[in-house]
C-alpha atoms as a PDB file:
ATOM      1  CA  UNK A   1     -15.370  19.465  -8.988  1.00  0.00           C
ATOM      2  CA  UNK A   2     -18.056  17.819  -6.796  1.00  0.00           C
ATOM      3  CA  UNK A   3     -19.520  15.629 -10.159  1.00  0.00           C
ATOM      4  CA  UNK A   4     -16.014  14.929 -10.886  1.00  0.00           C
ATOM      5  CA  UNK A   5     -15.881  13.301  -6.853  1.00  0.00           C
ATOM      6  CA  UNK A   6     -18.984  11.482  -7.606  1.00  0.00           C
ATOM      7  CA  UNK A   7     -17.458  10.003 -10.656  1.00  0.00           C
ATOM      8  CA  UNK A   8     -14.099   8.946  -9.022  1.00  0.00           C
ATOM      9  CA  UNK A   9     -15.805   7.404  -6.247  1.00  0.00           C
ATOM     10  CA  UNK A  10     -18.213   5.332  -8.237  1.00  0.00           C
ATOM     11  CA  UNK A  11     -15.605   4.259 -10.651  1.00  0.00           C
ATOM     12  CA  UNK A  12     -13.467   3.198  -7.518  1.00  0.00           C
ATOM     13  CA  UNK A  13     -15.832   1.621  -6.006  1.00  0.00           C
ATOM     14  CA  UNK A  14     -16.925  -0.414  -8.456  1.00  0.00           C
ATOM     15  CA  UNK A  15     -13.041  -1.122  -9.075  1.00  0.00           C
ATOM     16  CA  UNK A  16     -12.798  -2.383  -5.361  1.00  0.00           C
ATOM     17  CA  UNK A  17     -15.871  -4.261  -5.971  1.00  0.00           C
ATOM     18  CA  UNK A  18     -14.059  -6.287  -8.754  1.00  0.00           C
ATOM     19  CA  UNK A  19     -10.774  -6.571  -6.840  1.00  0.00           C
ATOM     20  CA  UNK A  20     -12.906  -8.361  -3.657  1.00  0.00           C
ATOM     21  CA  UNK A  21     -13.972 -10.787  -6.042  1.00  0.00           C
ATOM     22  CA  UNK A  22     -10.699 -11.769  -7.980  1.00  0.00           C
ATOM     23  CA  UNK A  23      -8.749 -11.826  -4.406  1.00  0.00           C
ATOM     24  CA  UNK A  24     -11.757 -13.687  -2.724  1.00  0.00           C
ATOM     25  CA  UNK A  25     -11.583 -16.555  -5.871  1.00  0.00           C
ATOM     26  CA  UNK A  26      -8.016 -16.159  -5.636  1.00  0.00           C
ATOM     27  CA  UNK A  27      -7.291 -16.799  -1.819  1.00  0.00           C
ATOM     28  CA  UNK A  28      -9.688 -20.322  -2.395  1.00  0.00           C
ATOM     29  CA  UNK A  29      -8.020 -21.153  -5.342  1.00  0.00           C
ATOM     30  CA  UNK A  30      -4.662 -21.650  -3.929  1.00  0.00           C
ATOM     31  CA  UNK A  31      -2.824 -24.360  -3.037  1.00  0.00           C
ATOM     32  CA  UNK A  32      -3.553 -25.218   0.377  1.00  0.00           C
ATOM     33  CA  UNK A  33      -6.647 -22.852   0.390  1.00  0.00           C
ATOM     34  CA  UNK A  34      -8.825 -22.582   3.650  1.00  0.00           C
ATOM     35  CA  UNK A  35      -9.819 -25.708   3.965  1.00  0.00           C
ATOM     36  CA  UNK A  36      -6.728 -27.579   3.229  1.00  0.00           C
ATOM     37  CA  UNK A  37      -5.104 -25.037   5.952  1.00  0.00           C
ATOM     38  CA  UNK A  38      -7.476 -25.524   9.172  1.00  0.00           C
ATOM     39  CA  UNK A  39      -8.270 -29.632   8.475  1.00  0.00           C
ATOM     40  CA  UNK A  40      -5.853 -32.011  10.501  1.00  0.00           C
ATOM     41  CA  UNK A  41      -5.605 -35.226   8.340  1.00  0.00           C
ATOM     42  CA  UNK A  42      -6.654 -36.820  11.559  1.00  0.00           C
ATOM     43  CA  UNK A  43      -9.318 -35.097  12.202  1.00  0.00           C
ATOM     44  CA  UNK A  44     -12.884 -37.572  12.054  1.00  0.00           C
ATOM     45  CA  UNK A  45     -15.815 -36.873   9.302  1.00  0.00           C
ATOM     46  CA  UNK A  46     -17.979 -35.441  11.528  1.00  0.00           C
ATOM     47  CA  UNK A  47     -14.823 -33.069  13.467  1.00  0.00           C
ATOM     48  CA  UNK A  48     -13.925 -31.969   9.539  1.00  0.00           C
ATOM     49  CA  UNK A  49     -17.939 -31.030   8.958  1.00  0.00           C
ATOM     50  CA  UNK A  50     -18.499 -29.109  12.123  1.00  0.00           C
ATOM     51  CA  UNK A  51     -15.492 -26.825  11.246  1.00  0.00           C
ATOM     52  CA  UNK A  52     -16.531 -26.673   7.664  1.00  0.00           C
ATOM     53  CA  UNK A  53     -19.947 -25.388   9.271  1.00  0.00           C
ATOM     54  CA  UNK A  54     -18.146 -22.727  11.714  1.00  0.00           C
ATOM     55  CA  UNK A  55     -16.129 -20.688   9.200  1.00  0.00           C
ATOM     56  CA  UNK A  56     -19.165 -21.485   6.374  1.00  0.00           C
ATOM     57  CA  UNK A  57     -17.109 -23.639   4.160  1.00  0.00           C
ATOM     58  CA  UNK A  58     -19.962 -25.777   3.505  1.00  0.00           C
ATOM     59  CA  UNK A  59     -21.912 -22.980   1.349  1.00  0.00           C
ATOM     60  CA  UNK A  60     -21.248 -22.371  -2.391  1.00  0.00           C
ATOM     61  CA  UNK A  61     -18.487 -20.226  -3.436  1.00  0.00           C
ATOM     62  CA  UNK A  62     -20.610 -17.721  -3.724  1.00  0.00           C
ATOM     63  CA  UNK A  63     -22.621 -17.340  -0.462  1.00  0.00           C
ATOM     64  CA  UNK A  64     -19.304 -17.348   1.424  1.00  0.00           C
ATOM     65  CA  UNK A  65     -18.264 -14.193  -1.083  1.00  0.00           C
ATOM     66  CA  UNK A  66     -21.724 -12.314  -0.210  1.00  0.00           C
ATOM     67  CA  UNK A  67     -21.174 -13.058   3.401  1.00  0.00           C
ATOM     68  CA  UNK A  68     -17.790 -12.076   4.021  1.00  0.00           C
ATOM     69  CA  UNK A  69     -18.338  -8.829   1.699  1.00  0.00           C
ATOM     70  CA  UNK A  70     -20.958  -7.681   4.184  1.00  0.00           C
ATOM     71  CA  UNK A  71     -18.925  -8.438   7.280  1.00  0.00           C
ATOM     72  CA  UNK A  72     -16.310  -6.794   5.888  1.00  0.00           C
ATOM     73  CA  UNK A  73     -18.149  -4.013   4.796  1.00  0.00           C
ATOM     74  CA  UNK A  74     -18.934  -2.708   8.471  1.00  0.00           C
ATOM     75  CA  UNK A  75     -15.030  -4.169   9.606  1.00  0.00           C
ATOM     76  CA  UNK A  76     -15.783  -7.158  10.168  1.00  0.00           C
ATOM     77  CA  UNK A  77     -12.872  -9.552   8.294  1.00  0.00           C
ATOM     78  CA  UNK A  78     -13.707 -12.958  10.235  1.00  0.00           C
ATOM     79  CA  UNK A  79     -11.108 -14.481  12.740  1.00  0.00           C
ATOM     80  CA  UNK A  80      -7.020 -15.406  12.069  1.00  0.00           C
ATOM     81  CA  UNK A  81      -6.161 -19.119  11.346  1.00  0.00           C
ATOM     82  CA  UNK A  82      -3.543 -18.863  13.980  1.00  0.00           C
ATOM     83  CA  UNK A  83      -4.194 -16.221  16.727  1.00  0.00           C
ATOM     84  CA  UNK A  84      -8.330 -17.144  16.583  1.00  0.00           C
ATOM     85  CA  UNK A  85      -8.249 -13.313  17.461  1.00  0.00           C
ATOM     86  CA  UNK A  86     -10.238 -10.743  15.296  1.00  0.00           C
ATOM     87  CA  UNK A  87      -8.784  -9.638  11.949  1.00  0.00           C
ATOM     88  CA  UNK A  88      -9.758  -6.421  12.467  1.00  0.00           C
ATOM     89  CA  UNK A  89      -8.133  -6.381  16.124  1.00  0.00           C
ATOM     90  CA  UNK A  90      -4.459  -7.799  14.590  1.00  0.00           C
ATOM     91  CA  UNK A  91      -4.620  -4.834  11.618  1.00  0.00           C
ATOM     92  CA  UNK A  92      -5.797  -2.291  14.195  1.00  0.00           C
ATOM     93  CA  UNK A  93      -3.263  -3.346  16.906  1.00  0.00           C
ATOM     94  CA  UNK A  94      -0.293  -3.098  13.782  1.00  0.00           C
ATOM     95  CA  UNK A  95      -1.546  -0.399  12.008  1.00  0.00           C
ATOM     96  CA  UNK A  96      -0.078   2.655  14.425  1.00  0.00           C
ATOM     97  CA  UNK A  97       3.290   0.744  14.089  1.00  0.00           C
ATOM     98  CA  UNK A  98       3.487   0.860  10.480  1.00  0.00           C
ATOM     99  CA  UNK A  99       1.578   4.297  10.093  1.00  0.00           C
ATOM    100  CA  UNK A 100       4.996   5.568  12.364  1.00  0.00           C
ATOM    101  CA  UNK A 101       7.642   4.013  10.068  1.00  0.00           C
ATOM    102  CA  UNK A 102       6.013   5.450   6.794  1.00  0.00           C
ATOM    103  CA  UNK A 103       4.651   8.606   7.970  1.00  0.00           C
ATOM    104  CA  UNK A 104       8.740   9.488   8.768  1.00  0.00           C
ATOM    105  CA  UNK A 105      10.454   7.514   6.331  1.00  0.00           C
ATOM    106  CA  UNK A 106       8.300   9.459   3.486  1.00  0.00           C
ATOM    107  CA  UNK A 107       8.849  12.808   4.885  1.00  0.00           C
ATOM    108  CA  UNK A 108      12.164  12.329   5.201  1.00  0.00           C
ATOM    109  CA  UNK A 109      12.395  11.382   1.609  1.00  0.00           C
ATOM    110  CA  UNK A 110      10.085  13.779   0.017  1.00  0.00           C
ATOM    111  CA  UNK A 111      12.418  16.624   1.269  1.00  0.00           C
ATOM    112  CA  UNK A 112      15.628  14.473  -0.003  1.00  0.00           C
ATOM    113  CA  UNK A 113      14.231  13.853  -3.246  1.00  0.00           C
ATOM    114  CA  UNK A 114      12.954  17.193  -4.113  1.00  0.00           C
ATOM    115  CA  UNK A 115      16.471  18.980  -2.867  1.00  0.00           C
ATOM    116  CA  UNK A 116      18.481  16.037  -4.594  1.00  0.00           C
ATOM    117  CA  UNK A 117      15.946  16.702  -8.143  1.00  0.00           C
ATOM    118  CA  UNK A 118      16.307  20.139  -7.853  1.00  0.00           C
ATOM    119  CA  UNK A 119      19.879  20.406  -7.056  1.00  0.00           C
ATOM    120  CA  UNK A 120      20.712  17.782 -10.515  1.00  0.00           C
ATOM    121  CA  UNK A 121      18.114  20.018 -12.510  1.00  0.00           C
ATOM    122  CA  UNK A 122      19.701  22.861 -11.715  1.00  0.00           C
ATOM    123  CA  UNK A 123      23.501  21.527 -11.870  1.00  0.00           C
ATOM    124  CA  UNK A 124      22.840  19.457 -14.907  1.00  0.00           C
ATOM    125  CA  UNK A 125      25.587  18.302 -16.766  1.00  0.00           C
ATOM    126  CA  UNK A 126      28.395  18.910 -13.754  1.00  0.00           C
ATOM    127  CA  UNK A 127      29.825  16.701 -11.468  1.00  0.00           C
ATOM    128  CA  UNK A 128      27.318  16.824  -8.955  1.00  0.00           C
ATOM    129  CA  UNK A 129      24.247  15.972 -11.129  1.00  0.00           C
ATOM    130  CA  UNK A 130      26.275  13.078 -12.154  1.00  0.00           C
ATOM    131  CA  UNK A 131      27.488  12.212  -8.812  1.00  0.00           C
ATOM    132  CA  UNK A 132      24.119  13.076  -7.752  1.00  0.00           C
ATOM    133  CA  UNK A 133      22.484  10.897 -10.561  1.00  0.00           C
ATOM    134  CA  UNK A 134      25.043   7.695  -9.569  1.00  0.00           C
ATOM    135  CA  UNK A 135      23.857   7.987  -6.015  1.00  0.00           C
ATOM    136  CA  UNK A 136      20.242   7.595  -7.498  1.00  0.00           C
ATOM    137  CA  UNK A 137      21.179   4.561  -9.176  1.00  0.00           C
ATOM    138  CA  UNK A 138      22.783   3.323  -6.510  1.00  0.00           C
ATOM    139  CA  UNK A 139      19.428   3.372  -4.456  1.00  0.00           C
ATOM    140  CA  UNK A 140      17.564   2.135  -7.063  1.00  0.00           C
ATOM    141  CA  UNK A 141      19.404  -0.992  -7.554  1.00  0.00           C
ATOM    142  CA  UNK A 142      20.626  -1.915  -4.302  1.00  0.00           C
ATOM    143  CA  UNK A 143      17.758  -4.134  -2.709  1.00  0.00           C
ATOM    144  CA  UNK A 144      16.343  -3.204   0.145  1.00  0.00           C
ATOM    145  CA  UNK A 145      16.793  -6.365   2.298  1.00  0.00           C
ATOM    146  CA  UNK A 146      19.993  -6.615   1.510  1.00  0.00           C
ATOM    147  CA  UNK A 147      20.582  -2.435   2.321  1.00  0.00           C
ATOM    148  CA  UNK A 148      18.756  -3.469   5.496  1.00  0.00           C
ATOM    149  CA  UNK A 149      21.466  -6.017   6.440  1.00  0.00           C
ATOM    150  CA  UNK A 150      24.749  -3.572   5.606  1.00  0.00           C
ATOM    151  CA  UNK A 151      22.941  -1.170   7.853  1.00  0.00           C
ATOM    152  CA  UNK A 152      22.305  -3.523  10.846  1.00  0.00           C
ATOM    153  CA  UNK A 153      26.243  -4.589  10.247  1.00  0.00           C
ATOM    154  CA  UNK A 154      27.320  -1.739   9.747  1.00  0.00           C
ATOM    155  CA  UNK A 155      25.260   0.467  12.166  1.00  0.00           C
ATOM    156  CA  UNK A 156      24.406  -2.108  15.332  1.00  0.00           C
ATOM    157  CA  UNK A 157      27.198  -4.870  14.941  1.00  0.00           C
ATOM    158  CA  UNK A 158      30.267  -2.541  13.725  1.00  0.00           C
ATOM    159  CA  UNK A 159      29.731   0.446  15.708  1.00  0.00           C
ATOM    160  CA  UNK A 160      27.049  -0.282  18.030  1.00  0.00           C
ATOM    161  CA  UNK A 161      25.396   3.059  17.782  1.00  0.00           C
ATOM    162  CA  UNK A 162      21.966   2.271  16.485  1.00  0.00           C
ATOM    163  CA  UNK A 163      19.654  -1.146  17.415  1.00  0.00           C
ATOM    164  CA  UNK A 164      18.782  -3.303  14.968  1.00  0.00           C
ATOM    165  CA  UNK A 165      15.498  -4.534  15.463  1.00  0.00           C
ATOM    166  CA  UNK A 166      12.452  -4.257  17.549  1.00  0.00           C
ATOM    167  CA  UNK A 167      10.710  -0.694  18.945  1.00  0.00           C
ATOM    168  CA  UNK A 168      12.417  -1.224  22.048  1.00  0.00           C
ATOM    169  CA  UNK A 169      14.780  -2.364  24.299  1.00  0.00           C
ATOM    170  CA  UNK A 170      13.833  -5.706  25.844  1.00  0.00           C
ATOM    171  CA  UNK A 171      14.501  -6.016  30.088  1.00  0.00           C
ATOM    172  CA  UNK A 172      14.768  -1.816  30.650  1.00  0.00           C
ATOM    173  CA  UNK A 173      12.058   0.905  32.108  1.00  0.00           C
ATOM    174  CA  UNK A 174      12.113   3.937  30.814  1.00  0.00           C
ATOM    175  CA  UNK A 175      10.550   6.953  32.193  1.00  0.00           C
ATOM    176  CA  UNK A 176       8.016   8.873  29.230  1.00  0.00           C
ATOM    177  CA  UNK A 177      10.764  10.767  27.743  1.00  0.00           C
ATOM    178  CA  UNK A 178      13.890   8.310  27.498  1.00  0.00           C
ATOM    179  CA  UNK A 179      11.482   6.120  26.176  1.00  0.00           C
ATOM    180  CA  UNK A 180      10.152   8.185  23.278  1.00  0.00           C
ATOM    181  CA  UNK A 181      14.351   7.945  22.452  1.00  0.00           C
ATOM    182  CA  UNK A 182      14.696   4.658  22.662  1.00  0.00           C
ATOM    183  CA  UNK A 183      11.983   4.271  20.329  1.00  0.00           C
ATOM    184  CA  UNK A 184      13.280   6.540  18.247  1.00  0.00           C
ATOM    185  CA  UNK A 185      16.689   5.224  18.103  1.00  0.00           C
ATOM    186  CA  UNK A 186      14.824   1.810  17.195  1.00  0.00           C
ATOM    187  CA  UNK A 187      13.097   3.932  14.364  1.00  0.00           C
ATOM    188  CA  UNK A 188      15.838   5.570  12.964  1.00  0.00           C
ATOM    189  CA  UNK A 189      17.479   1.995  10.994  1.00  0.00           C
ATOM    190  CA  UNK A 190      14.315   1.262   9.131  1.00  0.00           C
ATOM    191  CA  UNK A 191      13.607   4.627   8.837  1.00  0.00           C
ATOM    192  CA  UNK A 192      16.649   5.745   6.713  1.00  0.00           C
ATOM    193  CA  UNK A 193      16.451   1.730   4.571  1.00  0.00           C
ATOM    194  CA  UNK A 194      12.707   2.656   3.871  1.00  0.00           C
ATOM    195  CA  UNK A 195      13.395   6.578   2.859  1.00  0.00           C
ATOM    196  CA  UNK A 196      16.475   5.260   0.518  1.00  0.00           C
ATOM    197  CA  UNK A 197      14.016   3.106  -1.703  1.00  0.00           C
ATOM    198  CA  UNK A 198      11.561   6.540  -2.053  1.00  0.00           C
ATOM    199  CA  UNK A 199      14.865   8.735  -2.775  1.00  0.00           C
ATOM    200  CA  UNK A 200      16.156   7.209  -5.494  1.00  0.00           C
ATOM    201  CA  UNK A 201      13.373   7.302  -7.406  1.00  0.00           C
ATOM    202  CA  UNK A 202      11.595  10.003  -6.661  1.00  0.00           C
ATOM    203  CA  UNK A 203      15.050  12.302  -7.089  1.00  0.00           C
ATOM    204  CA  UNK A 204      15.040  11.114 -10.809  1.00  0.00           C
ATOM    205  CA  UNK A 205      11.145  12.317 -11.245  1.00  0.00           C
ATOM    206  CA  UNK A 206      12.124  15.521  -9.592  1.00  0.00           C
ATOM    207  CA  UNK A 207      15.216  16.206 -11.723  1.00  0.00           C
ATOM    208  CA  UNK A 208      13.239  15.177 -15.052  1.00  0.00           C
ATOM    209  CA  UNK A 209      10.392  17.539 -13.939  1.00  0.00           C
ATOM    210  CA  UNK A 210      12.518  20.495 -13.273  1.00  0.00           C
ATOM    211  CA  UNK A 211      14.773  20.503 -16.914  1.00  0.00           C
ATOM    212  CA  UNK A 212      11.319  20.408 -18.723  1.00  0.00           C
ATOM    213  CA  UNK A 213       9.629  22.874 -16.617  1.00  0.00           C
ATOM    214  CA  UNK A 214      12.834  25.011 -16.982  1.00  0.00           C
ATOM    215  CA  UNK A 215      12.730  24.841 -20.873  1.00  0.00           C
ATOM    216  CA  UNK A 216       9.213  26.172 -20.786  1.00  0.00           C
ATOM    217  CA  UNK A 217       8.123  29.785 -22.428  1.00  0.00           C
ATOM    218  CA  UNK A 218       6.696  30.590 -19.483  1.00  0.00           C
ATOM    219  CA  UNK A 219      10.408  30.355 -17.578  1.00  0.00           C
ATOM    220  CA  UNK A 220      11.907  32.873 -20.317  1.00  0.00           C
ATOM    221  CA  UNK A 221       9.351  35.637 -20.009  1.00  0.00           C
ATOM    222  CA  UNK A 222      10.270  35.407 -16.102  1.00  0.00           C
ATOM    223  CA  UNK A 223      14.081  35.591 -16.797  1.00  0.00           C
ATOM    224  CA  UNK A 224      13.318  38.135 -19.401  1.00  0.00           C
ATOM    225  CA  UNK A 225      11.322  40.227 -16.929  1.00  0.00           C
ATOM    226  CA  UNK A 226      14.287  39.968 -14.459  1.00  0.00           C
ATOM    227  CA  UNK A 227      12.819  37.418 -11.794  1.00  0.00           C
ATOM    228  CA  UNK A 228      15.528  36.826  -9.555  1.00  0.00           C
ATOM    229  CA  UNK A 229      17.127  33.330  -9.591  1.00  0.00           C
ATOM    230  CA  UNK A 230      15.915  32.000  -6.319  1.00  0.00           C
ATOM    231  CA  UNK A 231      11.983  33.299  -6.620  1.00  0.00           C
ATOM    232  CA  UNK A 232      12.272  32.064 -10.909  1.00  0.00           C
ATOM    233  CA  UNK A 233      13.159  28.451  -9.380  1.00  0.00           C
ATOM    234  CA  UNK A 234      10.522  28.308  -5.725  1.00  0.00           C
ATOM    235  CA  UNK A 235       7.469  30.503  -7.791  1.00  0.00           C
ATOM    236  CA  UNK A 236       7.501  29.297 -10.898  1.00  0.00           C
ATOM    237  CA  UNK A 237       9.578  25.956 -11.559  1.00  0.00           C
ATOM    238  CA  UNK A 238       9.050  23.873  -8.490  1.00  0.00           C
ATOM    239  CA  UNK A 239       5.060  24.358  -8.117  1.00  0.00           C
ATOM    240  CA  UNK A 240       4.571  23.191 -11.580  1.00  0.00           C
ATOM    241  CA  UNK A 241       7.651  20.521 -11.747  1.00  0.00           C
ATOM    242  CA  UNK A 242       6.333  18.573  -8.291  1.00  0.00           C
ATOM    243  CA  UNK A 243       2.933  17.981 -10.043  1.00  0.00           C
ATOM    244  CA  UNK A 244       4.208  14.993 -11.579  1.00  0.00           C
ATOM    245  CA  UNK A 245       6.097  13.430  -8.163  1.00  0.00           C
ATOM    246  CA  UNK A 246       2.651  14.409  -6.702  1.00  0.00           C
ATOM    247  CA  UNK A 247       1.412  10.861  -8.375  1.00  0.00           C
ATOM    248  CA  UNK A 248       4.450   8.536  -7.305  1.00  0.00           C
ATOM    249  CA  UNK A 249       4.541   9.485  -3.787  1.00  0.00           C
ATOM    250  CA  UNK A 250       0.506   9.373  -3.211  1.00  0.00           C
ATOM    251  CA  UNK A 251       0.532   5.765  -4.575  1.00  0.00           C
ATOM    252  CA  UNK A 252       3.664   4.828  -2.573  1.00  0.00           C
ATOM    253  CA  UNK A 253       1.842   6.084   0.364  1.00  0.00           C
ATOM    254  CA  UNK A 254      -1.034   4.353  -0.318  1.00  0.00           C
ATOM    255  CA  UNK A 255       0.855   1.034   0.022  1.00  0.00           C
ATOM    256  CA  UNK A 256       1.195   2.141   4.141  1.00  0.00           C
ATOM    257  CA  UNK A 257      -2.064  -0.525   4.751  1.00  0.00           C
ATOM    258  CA  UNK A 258       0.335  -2.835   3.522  1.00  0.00           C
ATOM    259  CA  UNK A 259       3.067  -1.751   5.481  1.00  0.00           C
ATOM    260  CA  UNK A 260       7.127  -1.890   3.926  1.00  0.00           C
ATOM    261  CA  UNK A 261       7.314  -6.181   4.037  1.00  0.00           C
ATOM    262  CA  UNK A 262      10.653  -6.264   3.209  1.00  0.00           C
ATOM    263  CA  UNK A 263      12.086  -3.616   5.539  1.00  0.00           C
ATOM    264  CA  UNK A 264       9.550  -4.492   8.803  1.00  0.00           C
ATOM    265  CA  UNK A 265      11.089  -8.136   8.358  1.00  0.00           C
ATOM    266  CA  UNK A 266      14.598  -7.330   8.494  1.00  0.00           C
ATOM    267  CA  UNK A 267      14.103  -5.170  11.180  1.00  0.00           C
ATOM    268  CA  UNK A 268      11.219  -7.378  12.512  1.00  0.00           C
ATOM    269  CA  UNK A 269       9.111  -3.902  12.939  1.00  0.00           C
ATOM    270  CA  UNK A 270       5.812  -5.054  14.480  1.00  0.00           C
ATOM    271  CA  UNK A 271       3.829  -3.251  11.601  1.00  0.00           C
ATOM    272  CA  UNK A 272       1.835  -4.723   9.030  1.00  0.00           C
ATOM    273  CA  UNK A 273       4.605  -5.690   6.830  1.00  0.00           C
ATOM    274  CA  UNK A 274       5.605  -8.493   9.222  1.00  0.00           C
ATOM    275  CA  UNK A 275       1.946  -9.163   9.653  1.00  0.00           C
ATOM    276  CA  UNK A 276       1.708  -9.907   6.448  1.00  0.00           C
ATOM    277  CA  UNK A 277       4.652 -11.964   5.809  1.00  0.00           C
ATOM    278  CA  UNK A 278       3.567 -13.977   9.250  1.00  0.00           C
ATOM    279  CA  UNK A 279      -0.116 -14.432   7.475  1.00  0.00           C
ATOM    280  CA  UNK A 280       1.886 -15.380   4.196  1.00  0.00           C
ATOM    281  CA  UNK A 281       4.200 -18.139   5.705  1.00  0.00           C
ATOM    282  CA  UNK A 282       1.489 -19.834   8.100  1.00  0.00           C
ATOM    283  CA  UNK A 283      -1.376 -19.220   4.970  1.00  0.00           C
ATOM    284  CA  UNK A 284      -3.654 -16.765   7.182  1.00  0.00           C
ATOM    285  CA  UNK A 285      -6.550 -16.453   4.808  1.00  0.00           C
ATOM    286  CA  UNK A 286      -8.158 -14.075   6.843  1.00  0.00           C
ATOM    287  CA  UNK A 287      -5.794 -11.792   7.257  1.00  0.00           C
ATOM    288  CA  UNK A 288      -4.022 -12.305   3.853  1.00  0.00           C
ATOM    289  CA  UNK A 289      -7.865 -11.205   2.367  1.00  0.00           C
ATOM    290  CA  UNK A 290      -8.417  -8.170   4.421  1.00  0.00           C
ATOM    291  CA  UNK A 291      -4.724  -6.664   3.952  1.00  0.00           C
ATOM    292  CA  UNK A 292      -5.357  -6.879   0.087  1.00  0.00           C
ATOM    293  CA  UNK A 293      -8.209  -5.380   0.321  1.00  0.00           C
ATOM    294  CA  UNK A 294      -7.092  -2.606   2.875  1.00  0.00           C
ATOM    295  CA  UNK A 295      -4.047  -2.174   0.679  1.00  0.00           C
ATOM    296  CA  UNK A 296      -6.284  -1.748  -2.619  1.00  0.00           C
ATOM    297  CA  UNK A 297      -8.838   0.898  -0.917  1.00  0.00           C
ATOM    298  CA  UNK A 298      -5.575   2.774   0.401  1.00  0.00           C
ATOM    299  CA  UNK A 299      -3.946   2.946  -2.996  1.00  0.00           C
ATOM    300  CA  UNK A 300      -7.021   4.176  -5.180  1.00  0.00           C
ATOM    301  CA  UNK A 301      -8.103   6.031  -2.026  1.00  0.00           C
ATOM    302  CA  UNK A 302      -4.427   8.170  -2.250  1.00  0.00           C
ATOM    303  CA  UNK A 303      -4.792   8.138  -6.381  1.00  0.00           C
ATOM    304  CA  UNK A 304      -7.787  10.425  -5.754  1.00  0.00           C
ATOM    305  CA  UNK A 305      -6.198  12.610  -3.709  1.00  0.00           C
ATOM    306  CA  UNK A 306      -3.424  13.184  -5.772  1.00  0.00           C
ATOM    307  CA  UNK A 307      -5.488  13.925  -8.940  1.00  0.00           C
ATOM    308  CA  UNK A 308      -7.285  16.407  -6.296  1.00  0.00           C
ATOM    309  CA  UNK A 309      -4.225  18.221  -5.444  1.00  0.00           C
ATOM    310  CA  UNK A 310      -2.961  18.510  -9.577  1.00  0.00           C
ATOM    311  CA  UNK A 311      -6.087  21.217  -9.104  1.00  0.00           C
ATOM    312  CA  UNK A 312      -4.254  22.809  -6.280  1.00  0.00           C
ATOM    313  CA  UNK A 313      -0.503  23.112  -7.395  1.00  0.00           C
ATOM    314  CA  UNK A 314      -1.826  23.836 -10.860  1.00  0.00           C
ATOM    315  CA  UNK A 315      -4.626  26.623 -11.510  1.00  0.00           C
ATOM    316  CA  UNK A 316      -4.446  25.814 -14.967  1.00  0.00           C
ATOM    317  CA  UNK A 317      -6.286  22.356 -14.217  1.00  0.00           C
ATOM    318  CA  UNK A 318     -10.278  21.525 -14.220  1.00  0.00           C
ATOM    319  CA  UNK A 319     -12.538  19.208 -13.325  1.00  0.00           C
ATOM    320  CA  UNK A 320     -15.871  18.384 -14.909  1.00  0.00           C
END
């Protein structure tokens, strides 16, 4: 297990260490790249050269790469286009947010999925798997933005139960506890959008998972030995069928450093989604860079835990 760690690691790092470059060349090979962002057309020779100098535009390509790859390497990211504030002080002040919205939206639909899978798997062929299986669909190919707007409609302008945006309400003072409800009640929108995408999905792994684990030797000899229904499908079927969800949902949880784009800006969720579509309209470089980056170490960083955890929910699996 431990060589198998080392392995991983070096083969992700030297994956990340690719990825830096290709974003890095990437970022400057845009249209309107750095320098074509910060210069004012107005601005004299000697005004365009001492900017150059301050964010080192005036060193090759490549001394600018080796420079911001050790900044970056002890957090370091440079300083925003717009703000002039720290990179590394925007992504840490909308981290939290966007850590919040995923951390419920995914438990929410990791229990929804696996009760939805299971339930189709083990009603398949009735009404319910298929009315289970056109709800699925549904998800899948509704977008989200546009699921976003029928629930602010729907939700905040039709009923006027549930805000629409924000984490608060704007001109009130809540004492500690109200205020952990408002900000709930602000939660709840994106929340349920957010789960809906992970649901549909994930519910169609889960059911998949479950018929072929259910067709497996192993499942007769338990029926044959009299295994009761409801230990047969907790014991024995749903370890072994989740090992394949296990993949899915650690990647989609690695995309968390990126935040949910789509759903933060409909609900304009201060989180890193919105950060990033902010960066992306006004052509942050900065902070475009460091969220790609972020994003990449969070994804292979979450693949290598779930390959870690096939060892756990399966004792039939080893690593060398």
């Amino acid at each position: 297990m431990g060589r198998y760690i080392i392995r991983r690691l070096l083969q992700a790092l030297l994956l990340l260490a690719l990825l830096s470059v290709g974003m890095f060349l990437l970022i400057h090979a845009l249209p309107g790249g750095p320098e074509q962002v910060l210069f004012n057309p107005r601005l004299s020779a000697a005004g365009r050269a001492a900017i150059r100098a301050r964010f080192g535009l005036d060193q090759p390509l490549y001394i600018q790469y080796l420079k911001w790859l050790g900044n970056a390497l002890v957090g370091d990211f440079g300083f925003s286009f717009v703000t002039n504030q720290p990179v590394s002080e925007l992504l840490t002040e909308r981290f939290p947010a966007t850590l919040e919205l995923f951390s419920f939206a995914l438990v929410l639909a990791l229990i929804l999925a696996i009760t939805i899978g299971v339930i189709s798997a083990v009603r398949q062929g009735s009404v319910t798997d298929y009315g289970l299986t056109t709800l699925s669909y549904f998800g899948i190919a509704m977008p989200v933005f546009l699921l976003g707007l029928f629930a602010q409609n729907i939700f905040g302008v039709w009923l006027h139960i549930l805000p629409v945006s924000g984490t608060s309400t704007l001109g009130f003072t809540y004492d500690p506890f109200n205020a952990f409800l408002d900000r709930f009640e602000h939660l709840i929108l994106p929340m349920l959008v957010l789960a809906v995408s992970f649901i549909a999905g994930w519910s169609r792994y889960m059911r998949a998972s479950m018929i072929e684990v259910s067709k497996q030797d192993y499942m007769r000899t338990a029926r044959a030995k009299g295994v009761a229904p409801v230990p047969l499908l907790i014991r024995h079927a749903l370890r072994n069928a989740v090992i394949p969800l296990i993949t899915v949902v650690a990647l989609d949880f690695g995309q968390v450093a990126g935040g949910a784009t789509i759903t933060e800006g409909v609900f304009a969720w201060p989180g890193m989604g919105l950060l990033f579509l902010d960066s992306l309209t006004n052509r942050d470089f900065p902070v475009l860079l460091a969220m790609l980056m972020i994003s990449a170490v969070f994804v292979i960083g979450f693949n290598l835990i779930a390959d870690l955890l096939y060892g756990v929910m399966d004792p039939r699996i080893r690593y060398s």
